[in-house]
C-alpha atoms as a PDB file:
ATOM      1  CA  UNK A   1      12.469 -11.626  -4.149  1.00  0.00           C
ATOM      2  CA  UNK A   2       9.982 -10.909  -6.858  1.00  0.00           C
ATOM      3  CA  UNK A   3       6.999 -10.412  -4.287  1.00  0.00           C
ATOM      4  CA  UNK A   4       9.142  -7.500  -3.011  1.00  0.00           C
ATOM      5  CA  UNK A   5      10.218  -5.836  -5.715  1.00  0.00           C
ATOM      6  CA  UNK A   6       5.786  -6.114  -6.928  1.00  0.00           C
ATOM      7  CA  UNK A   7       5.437  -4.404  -3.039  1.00  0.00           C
ATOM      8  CA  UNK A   8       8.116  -1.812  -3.945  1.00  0.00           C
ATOM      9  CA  UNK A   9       6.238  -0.888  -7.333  1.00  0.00           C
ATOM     10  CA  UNK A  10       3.026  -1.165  -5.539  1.00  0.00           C
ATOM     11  CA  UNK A  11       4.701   1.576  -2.964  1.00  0.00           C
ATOM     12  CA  UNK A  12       6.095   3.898  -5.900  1.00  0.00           C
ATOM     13  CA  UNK A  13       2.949   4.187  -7.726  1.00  0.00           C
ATOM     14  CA  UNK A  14       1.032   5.392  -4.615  1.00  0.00           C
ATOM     15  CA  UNK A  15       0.189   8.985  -4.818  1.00  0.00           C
ATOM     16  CA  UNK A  16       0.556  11.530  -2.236  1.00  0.00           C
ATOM     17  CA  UNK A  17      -0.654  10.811   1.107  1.00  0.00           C
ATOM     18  CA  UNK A  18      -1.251   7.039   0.077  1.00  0.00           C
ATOM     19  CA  UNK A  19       0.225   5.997   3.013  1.00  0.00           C
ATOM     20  CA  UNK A  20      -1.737   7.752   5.406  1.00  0.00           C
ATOM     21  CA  UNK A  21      -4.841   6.670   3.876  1.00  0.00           C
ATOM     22  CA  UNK A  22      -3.833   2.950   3.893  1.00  0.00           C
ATOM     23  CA  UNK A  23      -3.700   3.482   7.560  1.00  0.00           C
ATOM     24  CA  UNK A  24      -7.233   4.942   7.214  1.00  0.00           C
ATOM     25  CA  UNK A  25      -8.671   2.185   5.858  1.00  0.00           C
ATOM     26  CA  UNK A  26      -7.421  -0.461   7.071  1.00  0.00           C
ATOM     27  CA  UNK A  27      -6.709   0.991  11.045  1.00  0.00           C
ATOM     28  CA  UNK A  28      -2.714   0.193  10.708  1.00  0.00           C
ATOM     29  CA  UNK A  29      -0.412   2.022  12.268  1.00  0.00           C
ATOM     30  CA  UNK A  30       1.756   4.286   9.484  1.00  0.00           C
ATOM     31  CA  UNK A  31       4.527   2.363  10.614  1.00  0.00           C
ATOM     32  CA  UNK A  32       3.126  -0.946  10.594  1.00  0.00           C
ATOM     33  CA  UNK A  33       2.829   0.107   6.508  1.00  0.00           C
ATOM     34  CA  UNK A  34       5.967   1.622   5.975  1.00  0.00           C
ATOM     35  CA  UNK A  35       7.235  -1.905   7.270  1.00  0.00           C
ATOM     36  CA  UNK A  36       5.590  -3.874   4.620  1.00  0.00           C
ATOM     37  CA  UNK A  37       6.648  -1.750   1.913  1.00  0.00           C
ATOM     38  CA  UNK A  38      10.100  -1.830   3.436  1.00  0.00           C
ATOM     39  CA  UNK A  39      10.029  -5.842   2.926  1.00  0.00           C
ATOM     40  CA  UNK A  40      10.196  -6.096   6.871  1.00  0.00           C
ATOM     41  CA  UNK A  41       8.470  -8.961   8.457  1.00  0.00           C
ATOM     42  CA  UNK A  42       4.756  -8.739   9.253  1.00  0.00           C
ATOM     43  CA  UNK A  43       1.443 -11.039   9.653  1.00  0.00           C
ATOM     44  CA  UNK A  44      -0.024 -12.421   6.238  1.00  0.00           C
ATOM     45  CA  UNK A  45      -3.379 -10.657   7.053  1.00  0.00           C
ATOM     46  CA  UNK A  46      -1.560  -6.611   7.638  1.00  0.00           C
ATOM     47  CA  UNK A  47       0.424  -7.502   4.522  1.00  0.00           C
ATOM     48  CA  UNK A  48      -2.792  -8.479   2.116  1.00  0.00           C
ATOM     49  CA  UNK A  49      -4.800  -5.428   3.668  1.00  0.00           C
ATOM     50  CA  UNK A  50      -2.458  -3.105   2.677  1.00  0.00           C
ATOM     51  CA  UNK A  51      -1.607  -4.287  -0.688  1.00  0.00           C
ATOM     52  CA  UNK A  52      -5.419  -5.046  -1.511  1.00  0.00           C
ATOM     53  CA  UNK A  53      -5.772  -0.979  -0.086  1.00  0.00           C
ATOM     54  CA  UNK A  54      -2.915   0.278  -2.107  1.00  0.00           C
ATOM     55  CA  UNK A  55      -3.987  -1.561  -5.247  1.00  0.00           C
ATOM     56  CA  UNK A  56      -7.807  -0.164  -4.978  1.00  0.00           C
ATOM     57  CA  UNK A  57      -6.097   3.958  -3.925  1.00  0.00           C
ATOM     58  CA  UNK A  58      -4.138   3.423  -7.157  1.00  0.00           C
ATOM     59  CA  UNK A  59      -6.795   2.423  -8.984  1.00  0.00           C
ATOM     60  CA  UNK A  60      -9.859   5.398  -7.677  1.00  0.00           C
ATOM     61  CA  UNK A  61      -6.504   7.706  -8.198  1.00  0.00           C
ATOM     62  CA  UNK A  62      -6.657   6.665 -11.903  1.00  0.00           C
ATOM     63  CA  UNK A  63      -9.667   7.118 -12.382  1.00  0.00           C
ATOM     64  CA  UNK A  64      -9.960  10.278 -11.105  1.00  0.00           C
ATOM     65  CA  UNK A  65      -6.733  11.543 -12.794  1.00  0.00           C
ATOM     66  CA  UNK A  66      -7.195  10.169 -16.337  1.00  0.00           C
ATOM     67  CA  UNK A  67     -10.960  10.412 -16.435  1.00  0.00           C
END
């Protein structure tokens, strides 16, 4: 249970349009996404794109924010 609730967090500090942009970058459907965040089952290799993805939007979004 803890990876989910680090997905959830992940998902709640994405800013707006995160989502979409995942999908962007990594050529996921949105709903493919939304279905990670949401815990639901997925392959290994959708799940680490879009958690590496969110990670590095959350972290330009930082930047760009606070600097």
């Amino acid at each position: 249970m803890q990876n989910n609730t680090k997905v959830t967090e992940i998902k709640n500090n994405l800013p707006l349009g995160g989502i979409v942009e995942i999908s962007k970058r990594t050529g996921l459907t949105v709903k493919t996404i939304d279905n990670v965040f949401k815990g639901k089952k997925c392959r290994m290799n959708n799940k680490m794109n879009v958690i590496r993805e969110a990670e590095n939007i959350i972290s330009e979004y930082k930047a760009v924010t606070e600097g």
